[in-house]
Protein backbone atom coordinates (compact mmCIF):
# COMPACT_ATOMS: atom_id res chain seq x y z
CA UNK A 1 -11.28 3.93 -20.79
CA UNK A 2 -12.65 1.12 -22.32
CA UNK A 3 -13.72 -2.25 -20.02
CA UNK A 4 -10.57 -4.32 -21.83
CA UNK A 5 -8.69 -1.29 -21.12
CA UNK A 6 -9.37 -1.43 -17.16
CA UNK A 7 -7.77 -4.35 -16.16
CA UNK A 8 -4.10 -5.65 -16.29
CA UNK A 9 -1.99 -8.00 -14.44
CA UNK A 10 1.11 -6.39 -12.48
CA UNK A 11 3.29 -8.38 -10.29
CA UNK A 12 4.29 -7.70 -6.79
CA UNK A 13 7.86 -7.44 -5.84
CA UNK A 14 9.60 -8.66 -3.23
CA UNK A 15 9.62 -5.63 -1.52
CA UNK A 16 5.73 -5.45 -1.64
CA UNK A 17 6.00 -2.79 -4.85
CA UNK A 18 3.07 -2.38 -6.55
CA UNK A 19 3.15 -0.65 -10.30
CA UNK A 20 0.21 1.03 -11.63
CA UNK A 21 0.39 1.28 -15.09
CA UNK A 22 1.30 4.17 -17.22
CA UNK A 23 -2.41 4.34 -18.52
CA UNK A 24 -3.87 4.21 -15.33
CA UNK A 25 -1.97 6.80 -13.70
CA UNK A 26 -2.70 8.98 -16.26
CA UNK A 27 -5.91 8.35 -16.35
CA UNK A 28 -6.46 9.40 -12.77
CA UNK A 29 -4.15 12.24 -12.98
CA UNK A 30 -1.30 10.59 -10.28
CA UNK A 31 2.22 11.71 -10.97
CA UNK A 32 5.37 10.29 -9.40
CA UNK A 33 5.60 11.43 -5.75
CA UNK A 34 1.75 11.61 -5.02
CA UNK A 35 -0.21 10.34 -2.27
CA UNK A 36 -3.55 7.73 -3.39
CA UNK A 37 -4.94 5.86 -0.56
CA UNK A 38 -5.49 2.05 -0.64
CA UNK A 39 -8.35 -0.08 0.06
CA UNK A 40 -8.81 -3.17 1.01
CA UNK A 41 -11.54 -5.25 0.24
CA UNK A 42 -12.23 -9.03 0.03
CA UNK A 43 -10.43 -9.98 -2.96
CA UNK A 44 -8.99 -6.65 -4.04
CA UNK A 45 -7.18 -3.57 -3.75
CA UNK A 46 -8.87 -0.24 -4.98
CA UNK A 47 -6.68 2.67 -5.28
CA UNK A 48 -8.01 6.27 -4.79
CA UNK A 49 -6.65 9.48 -5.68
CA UNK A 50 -6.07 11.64 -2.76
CA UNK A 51 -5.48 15.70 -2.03
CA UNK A 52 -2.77 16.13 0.80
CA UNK A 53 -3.47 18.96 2.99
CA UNK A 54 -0.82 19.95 5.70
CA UNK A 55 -2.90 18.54 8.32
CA UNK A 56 -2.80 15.12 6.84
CA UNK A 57 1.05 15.76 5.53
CA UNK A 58 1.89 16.27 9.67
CA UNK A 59 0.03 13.19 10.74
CA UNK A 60 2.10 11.18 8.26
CA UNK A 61 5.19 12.47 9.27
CA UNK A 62 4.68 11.70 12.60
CA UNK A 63 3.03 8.44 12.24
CA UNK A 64 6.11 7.54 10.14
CA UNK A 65 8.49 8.52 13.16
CA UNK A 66 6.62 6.00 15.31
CA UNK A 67 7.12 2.82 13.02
């Protein structure tokens, strides 16, 4: 992927919703219904693939009871 390639505007919904493009995802090997973890820096977001193990897939679940 190419340095003009890398970078793209995307606009933020309403509801927070954040697309990554088509190119992206496929660059990185995300599908629909997949876990990447989010990282906040200064003055950006970086997005990193993630593997889900069933320890992690437990914690969520319960973590998502509590909120």
């Amino acid at each position: 992927m190419s340095v003009q390639e890398n970078e793209v505007l995307v606009k933020i919904t309403s509801a927070g919703t954040i697309s990554i493009p088509k190119q992206f995802r496929k660059f990185m090997d995300v599908q629909k219904g997949e876990y990447v973890k989010m990282i906040l820096g200064k003055d950006r977001l970086i997005v990193r693939k993630v593997t889900i193990t069933w320890e992690l897939l437990l914690f969520l679940s319960d973590f998502n009871r509590l909120v």
